[in-house]
Protein backbone atom coordinates (compact mmCIF):
# COMPACT_ATOMS: atom_id res chain seq x y z
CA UNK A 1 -34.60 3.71 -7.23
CA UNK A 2 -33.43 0.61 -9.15
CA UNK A 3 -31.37 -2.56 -7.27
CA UNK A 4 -34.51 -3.72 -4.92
CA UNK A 5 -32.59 -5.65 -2.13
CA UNK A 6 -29.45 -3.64 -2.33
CA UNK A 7 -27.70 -1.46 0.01
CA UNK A 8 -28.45 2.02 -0.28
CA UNK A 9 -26.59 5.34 0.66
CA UNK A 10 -27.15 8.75 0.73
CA UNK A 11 -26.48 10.60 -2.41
CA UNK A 12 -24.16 13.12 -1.16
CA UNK A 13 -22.09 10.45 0.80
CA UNK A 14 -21.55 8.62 -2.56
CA UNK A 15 -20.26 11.54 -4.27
CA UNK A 16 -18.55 12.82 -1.56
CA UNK A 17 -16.87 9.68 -1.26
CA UNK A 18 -15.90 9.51 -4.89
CA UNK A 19 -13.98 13.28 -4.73
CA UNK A 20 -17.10 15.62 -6.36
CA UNK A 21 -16.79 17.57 -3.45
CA UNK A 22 -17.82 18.54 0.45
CA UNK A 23 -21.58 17.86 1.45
CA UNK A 24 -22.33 21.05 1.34
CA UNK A 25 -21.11 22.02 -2.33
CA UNK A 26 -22.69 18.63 -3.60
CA UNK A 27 -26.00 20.35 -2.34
CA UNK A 28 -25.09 23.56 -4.74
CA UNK A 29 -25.03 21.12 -7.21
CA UNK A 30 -28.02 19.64 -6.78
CA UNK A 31 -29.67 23.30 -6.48
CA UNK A 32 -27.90 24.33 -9.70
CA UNK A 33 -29.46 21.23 -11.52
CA UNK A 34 -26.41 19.28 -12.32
CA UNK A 35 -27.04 16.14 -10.46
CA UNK A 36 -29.59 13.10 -12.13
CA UNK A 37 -29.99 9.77 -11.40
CA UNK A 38 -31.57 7.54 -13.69
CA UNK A 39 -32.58 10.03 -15.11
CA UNK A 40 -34.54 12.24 -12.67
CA UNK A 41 -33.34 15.63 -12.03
CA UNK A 42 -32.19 15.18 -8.60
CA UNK A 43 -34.08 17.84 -5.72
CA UNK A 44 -32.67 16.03 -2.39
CA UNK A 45 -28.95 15.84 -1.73
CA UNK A 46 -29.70 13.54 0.77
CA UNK A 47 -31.62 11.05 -1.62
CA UNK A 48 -30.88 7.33 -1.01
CA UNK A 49 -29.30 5.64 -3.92
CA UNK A 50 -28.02 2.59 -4.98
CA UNK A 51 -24.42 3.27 -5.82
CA UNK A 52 -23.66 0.02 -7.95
CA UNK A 53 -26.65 0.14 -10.30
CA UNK A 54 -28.06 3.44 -10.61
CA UNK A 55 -26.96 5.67 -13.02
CA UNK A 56 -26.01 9.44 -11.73
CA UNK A 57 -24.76 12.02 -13.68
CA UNK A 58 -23.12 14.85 -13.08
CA UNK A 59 -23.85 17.68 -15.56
CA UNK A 60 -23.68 15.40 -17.67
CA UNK A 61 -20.41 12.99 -16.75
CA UNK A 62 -21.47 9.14 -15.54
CA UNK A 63 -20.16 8.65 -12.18
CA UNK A 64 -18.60 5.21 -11.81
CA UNK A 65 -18.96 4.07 -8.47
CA UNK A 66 -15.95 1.99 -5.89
CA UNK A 67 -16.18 1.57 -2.67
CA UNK A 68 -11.95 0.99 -2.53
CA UNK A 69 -9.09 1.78 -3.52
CA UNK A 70 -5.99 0.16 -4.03
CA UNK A 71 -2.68 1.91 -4.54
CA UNK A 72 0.96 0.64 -5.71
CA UNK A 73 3.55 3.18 -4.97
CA UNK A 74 6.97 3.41 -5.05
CA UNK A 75 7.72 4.88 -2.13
CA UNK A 76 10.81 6.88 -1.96
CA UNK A 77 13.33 7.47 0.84
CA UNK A 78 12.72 10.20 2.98
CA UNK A 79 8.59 9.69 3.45
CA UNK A 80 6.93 8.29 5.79
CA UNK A 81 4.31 5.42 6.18
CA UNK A 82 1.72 7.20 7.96
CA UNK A 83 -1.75 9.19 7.17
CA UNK A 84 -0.51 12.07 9.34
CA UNK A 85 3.01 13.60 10.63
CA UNK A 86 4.01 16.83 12.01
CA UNK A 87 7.60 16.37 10.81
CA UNK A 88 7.26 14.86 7.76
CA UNK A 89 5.93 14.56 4.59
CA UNK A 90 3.81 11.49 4.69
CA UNK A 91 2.82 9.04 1.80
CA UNK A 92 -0.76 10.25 1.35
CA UNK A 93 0.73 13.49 0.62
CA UNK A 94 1.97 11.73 -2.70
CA UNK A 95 -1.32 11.36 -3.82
CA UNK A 96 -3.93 12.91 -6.23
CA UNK A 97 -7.05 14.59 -4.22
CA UNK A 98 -9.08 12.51 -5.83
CA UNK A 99 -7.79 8.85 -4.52
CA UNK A 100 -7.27 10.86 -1.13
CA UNK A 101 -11.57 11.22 -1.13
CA UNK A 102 -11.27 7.44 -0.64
CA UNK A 103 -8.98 8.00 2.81
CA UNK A 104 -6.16 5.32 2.08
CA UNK A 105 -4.20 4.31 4.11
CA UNK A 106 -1.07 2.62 4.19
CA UNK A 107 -0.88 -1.20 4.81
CA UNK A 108 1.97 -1.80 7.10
CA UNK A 109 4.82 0.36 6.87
CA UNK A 110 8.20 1.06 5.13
CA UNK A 111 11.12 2.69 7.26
CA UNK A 112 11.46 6.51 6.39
CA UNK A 113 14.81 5.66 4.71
CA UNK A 114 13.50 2.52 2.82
CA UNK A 115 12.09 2.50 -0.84
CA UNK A 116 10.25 0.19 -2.53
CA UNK A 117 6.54 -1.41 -2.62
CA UNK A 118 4.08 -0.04 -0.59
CA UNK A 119 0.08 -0.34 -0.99
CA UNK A 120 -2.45 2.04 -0.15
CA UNK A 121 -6.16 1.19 0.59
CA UNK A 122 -9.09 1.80 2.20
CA UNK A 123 -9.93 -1.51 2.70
CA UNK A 124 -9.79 -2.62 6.12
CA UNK A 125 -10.27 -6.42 5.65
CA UNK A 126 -7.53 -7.03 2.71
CA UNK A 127 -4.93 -5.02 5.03
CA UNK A 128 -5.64 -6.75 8.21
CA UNK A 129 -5.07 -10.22 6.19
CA UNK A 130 -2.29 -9.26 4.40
CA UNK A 131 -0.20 -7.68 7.88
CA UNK A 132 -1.98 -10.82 10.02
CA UNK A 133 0.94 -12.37 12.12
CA UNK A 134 -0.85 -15.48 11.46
CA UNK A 135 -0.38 -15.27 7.84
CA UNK A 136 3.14 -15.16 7.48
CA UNK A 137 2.54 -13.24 4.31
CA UNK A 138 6.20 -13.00 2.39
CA UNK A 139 8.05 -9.96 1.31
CA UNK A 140 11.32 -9.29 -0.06
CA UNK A 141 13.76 -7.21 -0.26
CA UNK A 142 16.53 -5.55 -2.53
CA UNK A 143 19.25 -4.50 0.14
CA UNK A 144 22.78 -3.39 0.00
CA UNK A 145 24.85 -4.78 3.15
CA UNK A 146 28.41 -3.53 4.40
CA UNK A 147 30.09 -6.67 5.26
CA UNK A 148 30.99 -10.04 3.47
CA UNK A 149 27.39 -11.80 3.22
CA UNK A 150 28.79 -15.39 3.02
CA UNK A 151 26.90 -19.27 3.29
CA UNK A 152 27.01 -19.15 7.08
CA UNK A 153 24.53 -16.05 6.95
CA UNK A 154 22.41 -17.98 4.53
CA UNK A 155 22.20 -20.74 7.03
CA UNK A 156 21.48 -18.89 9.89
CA UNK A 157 18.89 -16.86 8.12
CA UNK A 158 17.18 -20.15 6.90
CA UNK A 159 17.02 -21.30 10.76
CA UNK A 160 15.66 -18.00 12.26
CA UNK A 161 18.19 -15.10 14.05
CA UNK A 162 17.62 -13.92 17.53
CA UNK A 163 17.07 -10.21 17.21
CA UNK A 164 18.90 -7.77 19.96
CA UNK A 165 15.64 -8.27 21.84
CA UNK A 166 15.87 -11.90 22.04
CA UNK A 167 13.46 -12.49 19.55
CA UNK A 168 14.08 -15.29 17.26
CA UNK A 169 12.63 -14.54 13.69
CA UNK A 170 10.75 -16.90 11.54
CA UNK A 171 13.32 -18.55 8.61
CA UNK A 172 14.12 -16.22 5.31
CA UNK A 173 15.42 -17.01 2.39
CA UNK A 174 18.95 -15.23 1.81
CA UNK A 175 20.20 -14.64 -2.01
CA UNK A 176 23.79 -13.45 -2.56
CA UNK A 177 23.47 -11.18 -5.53
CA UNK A 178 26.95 -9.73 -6.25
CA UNK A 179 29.65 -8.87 -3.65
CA UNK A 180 32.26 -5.43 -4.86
CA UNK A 181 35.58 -5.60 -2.68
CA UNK A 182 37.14 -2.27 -2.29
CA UNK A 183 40.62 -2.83 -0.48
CA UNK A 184 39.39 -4.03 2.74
CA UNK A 185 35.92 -3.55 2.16
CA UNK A 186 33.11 -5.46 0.99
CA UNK A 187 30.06 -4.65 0.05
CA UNK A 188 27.06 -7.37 -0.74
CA UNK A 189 24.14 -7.06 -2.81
CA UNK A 190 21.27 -9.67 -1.47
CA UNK A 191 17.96 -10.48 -1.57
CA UNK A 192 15.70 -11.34 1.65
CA UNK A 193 12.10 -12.76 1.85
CA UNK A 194 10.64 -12.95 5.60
CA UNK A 195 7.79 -13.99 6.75
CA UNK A 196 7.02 -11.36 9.10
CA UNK A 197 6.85 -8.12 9.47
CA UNK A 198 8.84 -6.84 13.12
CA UNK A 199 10.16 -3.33 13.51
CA UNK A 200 13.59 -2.79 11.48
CA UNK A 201 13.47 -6.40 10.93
CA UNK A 202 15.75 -6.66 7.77
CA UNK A 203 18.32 -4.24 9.26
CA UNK A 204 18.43 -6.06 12.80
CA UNK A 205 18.51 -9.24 11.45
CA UNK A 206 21.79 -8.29 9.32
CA UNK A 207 22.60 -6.48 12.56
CA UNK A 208 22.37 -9.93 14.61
CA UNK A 209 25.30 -11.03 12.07
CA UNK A 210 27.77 -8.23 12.62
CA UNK A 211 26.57 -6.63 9.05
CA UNK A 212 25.09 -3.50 8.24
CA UNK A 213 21.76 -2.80 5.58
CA UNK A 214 23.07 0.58 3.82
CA UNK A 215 20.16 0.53 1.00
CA UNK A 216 17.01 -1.09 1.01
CA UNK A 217 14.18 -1.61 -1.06
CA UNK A 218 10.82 -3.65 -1.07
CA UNK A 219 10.83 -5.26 -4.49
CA UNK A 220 7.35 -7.67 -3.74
CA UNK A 221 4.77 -8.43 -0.95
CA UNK A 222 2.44 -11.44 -0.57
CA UNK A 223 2.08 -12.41 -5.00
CA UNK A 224 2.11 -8.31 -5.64
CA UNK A 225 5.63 -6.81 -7.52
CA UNK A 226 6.50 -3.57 -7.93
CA UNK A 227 6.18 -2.25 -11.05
CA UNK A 228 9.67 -1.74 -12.35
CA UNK A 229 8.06 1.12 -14.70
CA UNK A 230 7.45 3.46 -11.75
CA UNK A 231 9.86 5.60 -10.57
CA UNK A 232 10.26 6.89 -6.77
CA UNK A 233 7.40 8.37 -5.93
CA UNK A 234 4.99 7.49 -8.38
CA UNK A 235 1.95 5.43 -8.30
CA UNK A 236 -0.77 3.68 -9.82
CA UNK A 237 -4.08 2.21 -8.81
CA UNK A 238 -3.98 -1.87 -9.15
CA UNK A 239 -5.09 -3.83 -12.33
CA UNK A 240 -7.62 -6.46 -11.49
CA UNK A 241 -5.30 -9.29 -12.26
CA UNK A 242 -2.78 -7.90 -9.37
CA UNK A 243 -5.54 -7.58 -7.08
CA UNK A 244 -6.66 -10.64 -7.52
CA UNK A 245 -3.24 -12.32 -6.78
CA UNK A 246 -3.22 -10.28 -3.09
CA UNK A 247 -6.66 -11.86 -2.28
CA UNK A 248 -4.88 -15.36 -2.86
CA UNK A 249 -2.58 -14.31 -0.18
CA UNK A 250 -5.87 -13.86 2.25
């Protein structure tokens, strides 16, 4: 085949890989005559091909090769971020069969009560730089907080809080959106971007105050926003422009 130098796979990985179907019915494809590549009436299922640059049809339709996949959803409350649960419905189970062919999976994770952002990939190298502690790649957050949220929080949060494990988290920037006072009750709208990514962080550090997250939401991670257009539980693959602004978080 075509693309001397490049890496080759097996034909039935490739379309396997892109959601055509299991191993075994690509090979009833190739026996029915449906498969070509450049071409050549594929015999061999098991042909090596160059994915990138050779063209294979599929009675008739062009396959367009990817090797990943990247995902924006809006994750709603009640889901979990996780490939698998025995409880729960998971995130994946969102999806359309044929991005699930690609086996995303989620990077880092969104509580199963939390909405918001959350990207799905098979690409192991973008995820691990994007969740890297070293990276200090930012997120924020749309949260509604029981409790006056008042300059002192601000400060502290810009300094770091000790968590109710003794950790002390990096600084965030706090952003007071709109406070509602109902008798003896107030209620504060805020914005939060860490720099980190601990378990409940949002909700302990608010916790570490005396205040309490009721709502929260994941508005952007790293250069990547939601897409205000998608509602709770939709999704959409990235355009090239956003993924290009996560690789500048790398």
């Amino acid at each position: 085949m075509s693309g001397k130098g490049r890496t080759t796979l097996r034909l039935d990985k490739v379309l396997t890989h892109m959601g055509y179907g299991s191993r075994s019915e690509i090979k009833k494809y190739v026996k029915q005559g449906l498969i070509m590549v450049n071409d050549i009436r594929v015999k061999d299922s098991g042909l090596h091909v160059h994915p990138e640059t050779d063209m294979i049809l599929i009675d008739g339709e062009q396959v367009i090769y990817k090797e990943f996949v990247y995902v924006m959803l809006h994750k709603p409350p009640g889901v979990v971020s996780a490939t698998e649960d025995n409880r729960d419905r998971t995130v994946l189970d969102l999806l359309a069969p044929e991005l699930l062919a690609f086996e995303p999976f989620p990077v880092g994770r969104l509580d199963k009560d939390t909405e918001g952002l959350l990207l799905l990939t098979n690409d192991g190298k973008l995820s691990h730089e994007l969740l890297s502690p070293k990276r200090h790649v930012p997120k924020t957050y749309l949260a509604l907080v029981s409790g006056d949220v008042n300059g002192e929080d601000i400060e502290q949060f810009a300094k770091g809080v000790t968590l109710d494990d003794g950790y002390v988290t990096l600084p965030g920037e706090l952003v007071i959106l709109e406070q509602e006072r109902q008798g003896d009750e107030v209620q504060s709208r805020i914005e939060l971007t860490i720099h980190e990514g601990k378990f409940h962080q949002v909700k302990r550090m608010f916790e570490s105050v005396g205040k309490k997250v009721i709502y929260l939401k994941r508005l952007r991670m790293g250069n990547l926003n939601l897409d205000a257009s998608l509602k709770l539980g939709e999704y959409r693959e990235l355009t090239d422009d956003e993924l290009g602004l996560l690789q500048r978080n790398e």
